[in-house]
N, C-alpha and C. Protein backbone atom coordinates (compact mmCIF):
# COMPACT_ATOMS: atom_id res chain seq x y z
N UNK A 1 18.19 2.76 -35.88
CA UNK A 1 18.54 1.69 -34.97
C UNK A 1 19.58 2.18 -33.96
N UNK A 2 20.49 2.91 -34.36
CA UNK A 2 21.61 3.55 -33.54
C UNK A 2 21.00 4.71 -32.72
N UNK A 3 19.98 4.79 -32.56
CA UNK A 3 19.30 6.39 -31.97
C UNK A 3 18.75 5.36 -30.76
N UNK A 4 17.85 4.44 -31.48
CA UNK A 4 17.22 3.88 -30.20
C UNK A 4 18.05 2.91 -29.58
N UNK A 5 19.53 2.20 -29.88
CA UNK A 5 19.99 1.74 -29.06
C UNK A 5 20.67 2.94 -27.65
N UNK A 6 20.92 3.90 -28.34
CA UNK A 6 21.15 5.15 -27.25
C UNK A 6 20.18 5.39 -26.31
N UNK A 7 19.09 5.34 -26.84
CA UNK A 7 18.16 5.31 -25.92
C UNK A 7 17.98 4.59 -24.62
N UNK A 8 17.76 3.25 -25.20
CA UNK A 8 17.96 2.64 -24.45
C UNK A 8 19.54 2.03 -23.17
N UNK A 9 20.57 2.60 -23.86
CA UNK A 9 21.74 2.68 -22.95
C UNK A 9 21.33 3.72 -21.95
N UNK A 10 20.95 5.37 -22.31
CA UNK A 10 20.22 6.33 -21.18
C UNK A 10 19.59 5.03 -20.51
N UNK A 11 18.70 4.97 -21.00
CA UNK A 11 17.37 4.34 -19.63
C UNK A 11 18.24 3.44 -18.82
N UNK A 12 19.06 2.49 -18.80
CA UNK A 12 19.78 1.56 -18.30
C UNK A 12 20.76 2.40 -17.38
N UNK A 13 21.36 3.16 -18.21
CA UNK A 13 21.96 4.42 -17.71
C UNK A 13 21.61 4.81 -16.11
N UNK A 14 20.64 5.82 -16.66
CA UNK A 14 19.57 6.25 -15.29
C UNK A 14 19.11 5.19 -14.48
N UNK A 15 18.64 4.27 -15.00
CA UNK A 15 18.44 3.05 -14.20
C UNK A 15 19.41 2.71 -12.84
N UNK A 16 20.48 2.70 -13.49
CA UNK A 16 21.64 2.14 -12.21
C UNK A 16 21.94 3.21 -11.85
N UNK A 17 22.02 4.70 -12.29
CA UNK A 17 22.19 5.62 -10.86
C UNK A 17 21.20 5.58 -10.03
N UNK A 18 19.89 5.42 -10.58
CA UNK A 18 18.54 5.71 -9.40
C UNK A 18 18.91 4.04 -8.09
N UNK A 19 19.15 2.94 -8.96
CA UNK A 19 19.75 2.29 -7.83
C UNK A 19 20.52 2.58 -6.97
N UNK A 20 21.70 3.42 -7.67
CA UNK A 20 22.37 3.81 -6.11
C UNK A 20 22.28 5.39 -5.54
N UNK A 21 21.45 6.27 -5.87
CA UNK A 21 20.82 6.87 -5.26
C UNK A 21 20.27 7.02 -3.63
N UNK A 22 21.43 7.50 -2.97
CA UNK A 22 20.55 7.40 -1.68
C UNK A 22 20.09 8.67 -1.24
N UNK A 23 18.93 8.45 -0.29
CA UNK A 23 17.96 9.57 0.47
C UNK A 23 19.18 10.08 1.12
N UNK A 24 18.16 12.08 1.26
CA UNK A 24 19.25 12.59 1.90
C UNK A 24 19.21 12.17 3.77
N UNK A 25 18.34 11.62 4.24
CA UNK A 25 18.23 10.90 5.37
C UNK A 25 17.61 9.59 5.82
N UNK A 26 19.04 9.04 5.57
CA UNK A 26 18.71 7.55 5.64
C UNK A 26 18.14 6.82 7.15
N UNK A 27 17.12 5.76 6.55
CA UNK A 27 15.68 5.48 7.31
C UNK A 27 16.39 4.04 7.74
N UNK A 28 16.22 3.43 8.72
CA UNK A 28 16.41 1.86 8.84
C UNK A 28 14.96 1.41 8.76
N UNK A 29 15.46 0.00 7.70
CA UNK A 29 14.60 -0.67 6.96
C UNK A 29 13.65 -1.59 8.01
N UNK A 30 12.19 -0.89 7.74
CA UNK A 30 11.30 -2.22 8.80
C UNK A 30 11.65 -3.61 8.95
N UNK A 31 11.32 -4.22 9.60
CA UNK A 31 11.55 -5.95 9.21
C UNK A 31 10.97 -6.37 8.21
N UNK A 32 9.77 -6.23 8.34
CA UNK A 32 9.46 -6.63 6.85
C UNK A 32 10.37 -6.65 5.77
N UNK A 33 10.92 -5.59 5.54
CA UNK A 33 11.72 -4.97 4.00
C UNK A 33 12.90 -5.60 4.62
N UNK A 34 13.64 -6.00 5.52
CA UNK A 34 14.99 -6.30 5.71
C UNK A 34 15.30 -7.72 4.65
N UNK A 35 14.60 -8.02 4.26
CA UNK A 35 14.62 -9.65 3.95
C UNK A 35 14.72 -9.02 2.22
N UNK A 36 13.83 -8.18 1.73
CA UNK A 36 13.72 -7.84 0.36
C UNK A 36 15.05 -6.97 0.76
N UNK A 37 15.27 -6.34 1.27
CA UNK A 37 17.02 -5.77 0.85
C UNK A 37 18.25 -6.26 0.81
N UNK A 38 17.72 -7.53 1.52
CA UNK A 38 18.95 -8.41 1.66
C UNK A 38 18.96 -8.64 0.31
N UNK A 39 18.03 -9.17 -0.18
CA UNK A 39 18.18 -9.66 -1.56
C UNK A 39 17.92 -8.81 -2.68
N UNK A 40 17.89 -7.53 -2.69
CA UNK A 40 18.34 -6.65 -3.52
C UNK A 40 19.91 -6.18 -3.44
N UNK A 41 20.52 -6.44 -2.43
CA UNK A 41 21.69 -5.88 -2.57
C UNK A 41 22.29 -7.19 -2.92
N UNK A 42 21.85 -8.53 -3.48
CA UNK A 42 22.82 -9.07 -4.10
C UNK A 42 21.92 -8.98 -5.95
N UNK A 43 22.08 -8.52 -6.33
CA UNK A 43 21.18 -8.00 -7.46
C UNK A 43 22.47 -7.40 -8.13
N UNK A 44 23.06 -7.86 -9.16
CA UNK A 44 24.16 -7.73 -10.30
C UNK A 44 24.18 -6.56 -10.35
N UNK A 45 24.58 -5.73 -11.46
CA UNK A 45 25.08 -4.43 -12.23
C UNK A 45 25.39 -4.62 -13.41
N UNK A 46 24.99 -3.60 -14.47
CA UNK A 46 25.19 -3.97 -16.00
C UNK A 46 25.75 -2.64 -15.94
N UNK A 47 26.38 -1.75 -15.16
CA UNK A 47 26.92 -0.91 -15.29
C UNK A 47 26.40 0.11 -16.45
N UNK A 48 25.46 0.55 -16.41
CA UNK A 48 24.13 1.42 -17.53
C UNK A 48 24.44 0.71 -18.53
N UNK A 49 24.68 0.19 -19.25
CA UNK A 49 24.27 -0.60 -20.42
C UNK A 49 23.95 -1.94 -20.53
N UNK A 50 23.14 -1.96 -21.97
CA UNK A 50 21.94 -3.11 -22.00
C UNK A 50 23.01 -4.47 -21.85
N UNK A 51 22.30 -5.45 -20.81
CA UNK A 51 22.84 -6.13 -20.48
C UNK A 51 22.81 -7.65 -21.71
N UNK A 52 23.97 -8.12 -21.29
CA UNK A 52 23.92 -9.70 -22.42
C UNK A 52 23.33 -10.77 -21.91
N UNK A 53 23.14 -11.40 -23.05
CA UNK A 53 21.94 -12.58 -22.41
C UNK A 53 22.03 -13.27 -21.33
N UNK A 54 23.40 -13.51 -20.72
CA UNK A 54 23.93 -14.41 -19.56
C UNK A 54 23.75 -13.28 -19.00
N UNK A 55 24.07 -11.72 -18.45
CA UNK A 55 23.99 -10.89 -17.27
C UNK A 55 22.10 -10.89 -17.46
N UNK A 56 21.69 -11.34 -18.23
CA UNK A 56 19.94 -10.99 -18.43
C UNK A 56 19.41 -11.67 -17.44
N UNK A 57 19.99 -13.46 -17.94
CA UNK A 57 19.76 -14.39 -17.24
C UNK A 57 19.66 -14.38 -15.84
N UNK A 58 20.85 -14.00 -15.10
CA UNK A 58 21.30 -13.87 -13.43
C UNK A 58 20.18 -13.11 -13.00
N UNK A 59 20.28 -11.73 -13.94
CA UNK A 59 19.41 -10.64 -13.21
C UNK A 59 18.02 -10.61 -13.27
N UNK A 60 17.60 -11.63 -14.40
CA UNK A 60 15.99 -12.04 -13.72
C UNK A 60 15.70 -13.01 -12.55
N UNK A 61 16.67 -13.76 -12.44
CA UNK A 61 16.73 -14.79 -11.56
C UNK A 61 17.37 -13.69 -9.67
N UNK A 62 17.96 -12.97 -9.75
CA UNK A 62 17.87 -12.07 -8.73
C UNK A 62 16.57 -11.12 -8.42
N UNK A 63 15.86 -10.83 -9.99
CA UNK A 63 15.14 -10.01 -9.84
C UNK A 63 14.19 -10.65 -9.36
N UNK A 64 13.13 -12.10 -9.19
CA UNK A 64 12.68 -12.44 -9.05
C UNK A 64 12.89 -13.16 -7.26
N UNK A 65 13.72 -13.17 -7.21
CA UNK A 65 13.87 -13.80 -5.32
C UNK A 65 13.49 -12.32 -4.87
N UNK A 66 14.30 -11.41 -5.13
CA UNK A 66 14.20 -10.23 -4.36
C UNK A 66 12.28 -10.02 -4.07
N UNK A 67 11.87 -10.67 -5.46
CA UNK A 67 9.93 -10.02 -5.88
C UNK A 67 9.34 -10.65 -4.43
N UNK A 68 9.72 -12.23 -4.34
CA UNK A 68 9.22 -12.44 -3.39
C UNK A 68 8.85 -12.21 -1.84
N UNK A 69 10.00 -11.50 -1.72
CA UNK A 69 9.64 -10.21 -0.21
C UNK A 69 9.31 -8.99 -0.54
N UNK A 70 9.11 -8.48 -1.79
CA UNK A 70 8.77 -6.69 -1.96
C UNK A 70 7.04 -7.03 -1.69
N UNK A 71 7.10 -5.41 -1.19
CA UNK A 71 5.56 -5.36 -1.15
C UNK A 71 5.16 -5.07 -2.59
N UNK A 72 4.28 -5.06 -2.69
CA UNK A 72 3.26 -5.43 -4.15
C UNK A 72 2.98 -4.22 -5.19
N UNK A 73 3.15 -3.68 -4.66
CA UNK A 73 3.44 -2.32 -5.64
C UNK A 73 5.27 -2.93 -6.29
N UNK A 74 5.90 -2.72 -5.55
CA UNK A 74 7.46 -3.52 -6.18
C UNK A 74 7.22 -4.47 -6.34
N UNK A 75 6.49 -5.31 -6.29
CA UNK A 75 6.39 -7.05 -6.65
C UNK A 75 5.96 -6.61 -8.38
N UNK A 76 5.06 -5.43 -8.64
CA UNK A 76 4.99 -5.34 -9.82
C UNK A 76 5.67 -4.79 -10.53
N UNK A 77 6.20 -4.18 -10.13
CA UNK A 77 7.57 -3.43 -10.82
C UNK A 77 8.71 -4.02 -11.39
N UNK A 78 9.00 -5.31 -10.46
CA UNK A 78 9.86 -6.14 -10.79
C UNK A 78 9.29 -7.09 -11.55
N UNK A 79 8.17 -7.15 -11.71
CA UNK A 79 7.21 -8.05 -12.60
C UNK A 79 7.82 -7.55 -14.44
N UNK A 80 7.52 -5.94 -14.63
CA UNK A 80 8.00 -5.35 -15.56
C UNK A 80 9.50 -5.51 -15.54
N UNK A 81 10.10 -5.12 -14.93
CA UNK A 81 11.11 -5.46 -15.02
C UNK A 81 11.96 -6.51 -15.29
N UNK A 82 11.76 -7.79 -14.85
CA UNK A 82 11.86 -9.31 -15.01
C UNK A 82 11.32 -9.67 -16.79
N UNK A 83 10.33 -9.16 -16.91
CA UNK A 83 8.97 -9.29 -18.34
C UNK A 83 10.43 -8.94 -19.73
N UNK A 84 10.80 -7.45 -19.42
CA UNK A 84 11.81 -7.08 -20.05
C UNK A 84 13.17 -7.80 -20.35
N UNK A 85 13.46 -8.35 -19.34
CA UNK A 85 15.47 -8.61 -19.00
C UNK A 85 15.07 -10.02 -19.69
N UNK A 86 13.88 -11.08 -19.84
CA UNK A 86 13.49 -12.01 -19.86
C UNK A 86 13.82 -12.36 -21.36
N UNK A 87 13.19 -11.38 -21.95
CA UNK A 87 13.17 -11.09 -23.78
C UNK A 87 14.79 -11.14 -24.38
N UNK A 88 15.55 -10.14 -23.32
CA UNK A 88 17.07 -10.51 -23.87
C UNK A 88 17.42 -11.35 -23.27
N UNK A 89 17.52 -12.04 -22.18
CA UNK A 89 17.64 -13.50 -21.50
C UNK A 89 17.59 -14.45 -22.49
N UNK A 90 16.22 -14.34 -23.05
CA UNK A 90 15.63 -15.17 -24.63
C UNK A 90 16.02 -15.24 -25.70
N UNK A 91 17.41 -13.99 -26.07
CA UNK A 91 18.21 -13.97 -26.86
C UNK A 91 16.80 -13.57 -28.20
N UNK A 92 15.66 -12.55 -27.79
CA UNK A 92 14.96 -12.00 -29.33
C UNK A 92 15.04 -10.91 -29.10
N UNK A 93 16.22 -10.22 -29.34
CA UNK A 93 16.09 -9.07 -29.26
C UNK A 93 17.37 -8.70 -30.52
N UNK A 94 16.77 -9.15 -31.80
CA UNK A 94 17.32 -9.50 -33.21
C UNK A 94 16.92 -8.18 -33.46
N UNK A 95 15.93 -7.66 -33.24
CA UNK A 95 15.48 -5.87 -33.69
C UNK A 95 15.25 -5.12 -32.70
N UNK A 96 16.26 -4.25 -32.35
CA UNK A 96 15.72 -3.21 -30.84
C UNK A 96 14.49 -2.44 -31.08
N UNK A 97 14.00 -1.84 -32.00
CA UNK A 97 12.87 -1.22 -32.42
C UNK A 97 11.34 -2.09 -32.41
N UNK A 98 11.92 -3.40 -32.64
CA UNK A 98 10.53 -4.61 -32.17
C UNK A 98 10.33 -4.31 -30.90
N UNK A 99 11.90 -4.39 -30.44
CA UNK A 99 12.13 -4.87 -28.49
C UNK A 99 10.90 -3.56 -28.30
N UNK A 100 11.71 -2.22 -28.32
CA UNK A 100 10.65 -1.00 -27.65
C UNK A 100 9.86 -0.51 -27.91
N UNK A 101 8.98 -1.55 -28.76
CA UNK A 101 7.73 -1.34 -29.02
C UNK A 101 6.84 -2.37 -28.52
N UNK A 102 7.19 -3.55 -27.94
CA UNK A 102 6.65 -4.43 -27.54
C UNK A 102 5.92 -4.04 -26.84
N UNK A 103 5.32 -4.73 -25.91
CA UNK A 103 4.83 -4.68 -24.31
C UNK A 103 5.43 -4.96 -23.69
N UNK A 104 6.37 -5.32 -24.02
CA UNK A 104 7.67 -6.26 -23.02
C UNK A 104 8.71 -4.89 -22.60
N UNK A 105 8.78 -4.17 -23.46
CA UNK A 105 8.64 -2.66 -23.16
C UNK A 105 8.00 -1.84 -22.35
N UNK A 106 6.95 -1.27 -22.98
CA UNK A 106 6.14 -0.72 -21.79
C UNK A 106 6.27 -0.42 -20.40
N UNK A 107 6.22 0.45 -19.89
CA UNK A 107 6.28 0.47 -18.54
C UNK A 107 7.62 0.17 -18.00
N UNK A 108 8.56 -0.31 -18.42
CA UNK A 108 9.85 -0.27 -18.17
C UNK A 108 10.56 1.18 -17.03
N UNK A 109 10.39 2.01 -17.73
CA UNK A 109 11.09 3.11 -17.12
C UNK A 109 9.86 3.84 -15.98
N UNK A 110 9.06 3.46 -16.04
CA UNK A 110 8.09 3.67 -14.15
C UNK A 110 8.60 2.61 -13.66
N UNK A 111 8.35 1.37 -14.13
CA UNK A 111 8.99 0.34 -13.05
C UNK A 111 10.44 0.24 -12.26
N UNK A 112 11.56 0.76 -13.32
CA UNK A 112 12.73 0.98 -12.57
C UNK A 112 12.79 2.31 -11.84
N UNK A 113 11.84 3.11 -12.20
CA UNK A 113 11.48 4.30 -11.07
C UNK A 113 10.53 3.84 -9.78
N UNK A 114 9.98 3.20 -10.07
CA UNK A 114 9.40 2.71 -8.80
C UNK A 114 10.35 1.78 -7.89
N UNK A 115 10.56 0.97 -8.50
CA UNK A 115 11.79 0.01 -7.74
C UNK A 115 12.92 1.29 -6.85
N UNK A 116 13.57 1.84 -7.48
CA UNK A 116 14.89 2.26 -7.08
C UNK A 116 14.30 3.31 -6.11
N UNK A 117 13.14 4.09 -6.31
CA UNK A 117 12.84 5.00 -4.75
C UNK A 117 12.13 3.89 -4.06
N UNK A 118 11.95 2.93 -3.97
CA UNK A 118 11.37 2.27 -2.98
C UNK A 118 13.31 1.60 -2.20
N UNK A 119 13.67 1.06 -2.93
CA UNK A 119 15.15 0.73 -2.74
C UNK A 119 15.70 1.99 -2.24
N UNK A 120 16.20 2.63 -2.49
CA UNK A 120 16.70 4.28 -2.06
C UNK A 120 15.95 4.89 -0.98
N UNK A 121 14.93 4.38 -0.78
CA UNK A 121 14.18 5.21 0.74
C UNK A 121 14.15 4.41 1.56
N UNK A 122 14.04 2.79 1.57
CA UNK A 122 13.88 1.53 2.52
C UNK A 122 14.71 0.70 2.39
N UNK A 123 16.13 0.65 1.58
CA UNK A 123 17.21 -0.33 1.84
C UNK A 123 18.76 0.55 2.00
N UNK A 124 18.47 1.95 2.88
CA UNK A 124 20.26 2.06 3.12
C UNK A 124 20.31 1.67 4.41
């Protein structure tokens, strides 16, 4: 249980550096995307570790305004992403070894890789 909560602190970990990760030549954001960055840059921080049910709460509820202007490749990403934060939001995450085996799992760590280079190449 203590191996895979480490685990999962890494992924959360990596998670929030790839958020602030910027390109080595920063692009200004189409119009389109100006509206999804607005609302990614008000998008919390759990500072790499797994967040508590109230920071779960906020950050699906950010994660989800932001979904509504990403293009659709990130609309799904944050789909996974949201799917996940939702479960500890839900306060069942009584066994971490249930949690990362779920589906609610799954795909987690492409999705916050997809999110954060799409964020990192189209929102500095």
């Amino acid at each position: 249980m203590a191996r895979l909560r480490m685990v999962l602190a890494a992924v959360f970990a990596v998670a929030a550096l790839a958020v602030l990760a910027v390109p080595a030549s920063a692009t200004t954001p189409a119009a389109s995307s100006s509206k999804f960055c607005t609302a990614v840059r008000k998008i919390g921080s759990t500072t790499g570790s797994q967040p508590s049910k109230t920071q779960a709460k906020t950050l699906v509820k950010q994660f989800k305004t932001a979904a509504k202007a990403a293009p659709a490749k990130v609309k799904a990403a944050i789909g996974k992403i949201t799917k996940y934060l939702g479960v500890i939001a839900g306060g069942d995450v009584s066994d971490l070894a249930d949690l990362a085996k779920s589906g609610n799992y799954q795909g987690y760590a492409q999705a916050i890789t997809t999110y954060s280079t799409y964020v990192a190449t189209n929102c500095t």
